[in-house]
Protein backbone atom coordinates (compact mmCIF):
# COMPACT_ATOMS: atom_id res chain seq x y z
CA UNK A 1 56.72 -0.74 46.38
CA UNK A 2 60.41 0.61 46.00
CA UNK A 3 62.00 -0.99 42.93
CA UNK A 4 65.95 -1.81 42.36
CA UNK A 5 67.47 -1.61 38.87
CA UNK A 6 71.08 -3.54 38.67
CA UNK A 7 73.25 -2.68 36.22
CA UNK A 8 76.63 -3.68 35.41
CA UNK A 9 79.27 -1.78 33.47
CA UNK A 10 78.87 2.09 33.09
CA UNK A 11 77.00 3.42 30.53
CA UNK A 12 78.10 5.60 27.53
CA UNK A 13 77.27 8.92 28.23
CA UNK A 14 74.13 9.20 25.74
CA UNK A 15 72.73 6.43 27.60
CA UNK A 16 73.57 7.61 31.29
CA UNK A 17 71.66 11.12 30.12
CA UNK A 18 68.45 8.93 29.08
CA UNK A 19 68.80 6.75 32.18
CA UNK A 20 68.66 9.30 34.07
CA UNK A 21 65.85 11.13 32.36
CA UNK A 22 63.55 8.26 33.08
CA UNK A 23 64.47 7.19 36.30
CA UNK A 24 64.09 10.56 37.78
CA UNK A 25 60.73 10.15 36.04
CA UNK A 26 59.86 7.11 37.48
CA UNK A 27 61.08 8.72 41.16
CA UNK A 28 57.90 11.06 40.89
CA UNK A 29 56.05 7.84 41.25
CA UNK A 30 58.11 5.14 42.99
CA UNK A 31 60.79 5.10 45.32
CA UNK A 32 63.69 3.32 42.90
CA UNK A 33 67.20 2.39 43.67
CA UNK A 34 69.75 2.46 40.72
CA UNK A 35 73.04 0.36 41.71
CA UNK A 36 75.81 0.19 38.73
CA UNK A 37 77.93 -2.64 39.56
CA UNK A 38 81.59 -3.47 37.98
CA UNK A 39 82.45 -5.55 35.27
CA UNK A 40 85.43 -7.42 35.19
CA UNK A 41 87.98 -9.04 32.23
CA UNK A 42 89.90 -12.37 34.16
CA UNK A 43 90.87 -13.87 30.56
CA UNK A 44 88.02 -16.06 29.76
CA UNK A 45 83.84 -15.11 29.81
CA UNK A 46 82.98 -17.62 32.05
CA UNK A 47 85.34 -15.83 35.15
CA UNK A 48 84.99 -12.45 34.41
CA UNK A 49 80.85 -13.73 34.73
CA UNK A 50 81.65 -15.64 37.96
CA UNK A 51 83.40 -12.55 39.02
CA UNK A 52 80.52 -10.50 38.26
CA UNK A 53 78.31 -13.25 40.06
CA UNK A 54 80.17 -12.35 43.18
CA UNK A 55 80.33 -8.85 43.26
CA UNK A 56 76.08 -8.49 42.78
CA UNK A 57 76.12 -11.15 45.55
CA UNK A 58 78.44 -9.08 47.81
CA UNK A 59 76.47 -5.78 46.87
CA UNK A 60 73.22 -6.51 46.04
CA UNK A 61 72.09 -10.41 47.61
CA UNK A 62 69.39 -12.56 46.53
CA UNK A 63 66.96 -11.60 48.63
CA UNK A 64 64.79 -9.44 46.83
CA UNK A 65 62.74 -10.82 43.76
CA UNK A 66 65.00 -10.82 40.98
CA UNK A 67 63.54 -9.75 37.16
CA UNK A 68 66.31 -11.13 35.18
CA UNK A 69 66.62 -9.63 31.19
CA UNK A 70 67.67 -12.72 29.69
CA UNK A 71 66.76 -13.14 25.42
CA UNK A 72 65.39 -16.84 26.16
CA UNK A 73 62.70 -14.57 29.24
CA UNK A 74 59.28 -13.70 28.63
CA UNK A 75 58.35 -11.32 25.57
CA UNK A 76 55.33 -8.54 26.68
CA UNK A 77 53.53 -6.16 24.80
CA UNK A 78 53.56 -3.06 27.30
CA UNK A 79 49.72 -3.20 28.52
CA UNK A 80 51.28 -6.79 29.58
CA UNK A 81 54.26 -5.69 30.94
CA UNK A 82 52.69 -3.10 33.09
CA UNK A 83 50.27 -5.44 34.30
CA UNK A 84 52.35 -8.28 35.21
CA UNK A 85 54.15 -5.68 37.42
CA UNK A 86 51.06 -5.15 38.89
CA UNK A 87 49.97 -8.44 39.64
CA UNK A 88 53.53 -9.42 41.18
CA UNK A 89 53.70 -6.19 43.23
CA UNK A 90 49.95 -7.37 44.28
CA UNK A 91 51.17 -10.97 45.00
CA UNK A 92 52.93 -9.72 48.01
CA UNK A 93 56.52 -10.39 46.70
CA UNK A 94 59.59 -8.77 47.65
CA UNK A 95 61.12 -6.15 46.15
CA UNK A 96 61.24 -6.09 42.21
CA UNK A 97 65.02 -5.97 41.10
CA UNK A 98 65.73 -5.69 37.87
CA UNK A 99 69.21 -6.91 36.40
CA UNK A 100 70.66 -5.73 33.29
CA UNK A 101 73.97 -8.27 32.79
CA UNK A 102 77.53 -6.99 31.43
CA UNK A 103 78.01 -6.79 27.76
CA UNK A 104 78.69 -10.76 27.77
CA UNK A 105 75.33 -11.51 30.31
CA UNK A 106 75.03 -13.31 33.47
CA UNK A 107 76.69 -15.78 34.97
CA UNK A 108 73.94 -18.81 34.21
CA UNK A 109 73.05 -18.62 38.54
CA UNK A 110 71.45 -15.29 37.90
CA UNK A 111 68.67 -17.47 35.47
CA UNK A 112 68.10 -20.14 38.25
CA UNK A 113 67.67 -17.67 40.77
CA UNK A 114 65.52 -15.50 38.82
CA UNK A 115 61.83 -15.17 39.57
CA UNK A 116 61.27 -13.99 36.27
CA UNK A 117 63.38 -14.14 33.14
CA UNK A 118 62.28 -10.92 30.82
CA UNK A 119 63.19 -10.39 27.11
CA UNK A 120 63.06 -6.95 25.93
CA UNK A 121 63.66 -8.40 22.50
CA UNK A 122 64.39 -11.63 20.94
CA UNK A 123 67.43 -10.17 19.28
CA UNK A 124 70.44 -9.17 21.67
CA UNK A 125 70.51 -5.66 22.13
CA UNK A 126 73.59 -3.89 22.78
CA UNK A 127 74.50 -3.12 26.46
CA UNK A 128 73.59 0.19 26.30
CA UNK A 129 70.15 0.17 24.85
CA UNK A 130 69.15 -3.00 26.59
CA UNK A 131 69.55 -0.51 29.38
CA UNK A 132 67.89 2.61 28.39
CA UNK A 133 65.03 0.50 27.27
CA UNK A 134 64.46 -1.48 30.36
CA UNK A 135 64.07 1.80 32.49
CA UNK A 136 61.94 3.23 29.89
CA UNK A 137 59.56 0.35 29.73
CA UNK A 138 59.71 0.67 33.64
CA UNK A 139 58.23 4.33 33.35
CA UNK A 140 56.01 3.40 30.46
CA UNK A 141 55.03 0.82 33.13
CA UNK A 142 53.61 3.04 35.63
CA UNK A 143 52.31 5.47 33.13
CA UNK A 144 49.92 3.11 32.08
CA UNK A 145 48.77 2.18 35.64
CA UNK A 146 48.66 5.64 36.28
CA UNK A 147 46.75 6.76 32.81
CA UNK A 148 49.38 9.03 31.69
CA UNK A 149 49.69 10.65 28.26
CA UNK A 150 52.62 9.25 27.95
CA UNK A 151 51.48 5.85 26.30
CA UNK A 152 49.30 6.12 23.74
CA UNK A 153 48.37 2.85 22.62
């Protein structure tokens, strides 16, 4: 199954250089779509989030099954990580879309129209590793399904 990662904002160049490291990993195993959408500044956090809202919605859609990394989501050890991938992919869902939020988040839709709230932490990570991280985790992911080297838990 082809996965989407969403991304708002660009990403500093140290983290664009790991992003891409790992997604062209991942490509070796799974077809994987990497859409960086704009961010916006309208004056206040909750329009420049609206804003943002609108422009996945114009770009993206809710279609596919949206993984949303939100602090307050679901903490996983790896091994659980990968295999709750699994067992979604296995479920017959749509697409797995993964949506990194703008240095301030999501607009609070993005959480009630998730199918799965994620926490890579419960600290908040900076835009930029929250990032990097999620697409490693993604290729730590299949290397475990896969019985790569890579993980060595």
């Amino acid at each position: 199954m082809a996965w989407k990662i969403v991304l708002f904002g660009k990403a500093s160049p140290f983290a664009a250089a790991e992003e891409e490291r790992f997604v062209k990993r991942i490509r070796a195993w799974r077809p994987v779509e990497v859409v960086e959408l704009r961010t916006f500044n309208l004056g206040t956090v909750e329009a420049s989030l609206k804003a943002e809202r609108e422009e996945f919605a114009r770009r993206v859609g809710w279609n596919d099954e949206l993984v949303v990394l939100d602090e307050r989501g679901k903490l996983f050890t790896s091994v659980e990580f990968s295999k709750e991938i699994e067992r979604r992919e296995g479920s017959g869902a749509g697409k797995l879309t993964f949506v990194v939020g703008s240095a301030y988040g999501l607009d609070p839709e993005f959480a009630k129209r998730a199918k799965w709230l994620l926490s890579l932490s419960p600290m908040t990570l900076a835009h930029d590793h929250a990032r990097v991280l999620l697409i490693e985790q993604l290729y730590r992911a299949l290397c475990i399904q896969k019985g790569h080297g890579y993980h060595h838990a």
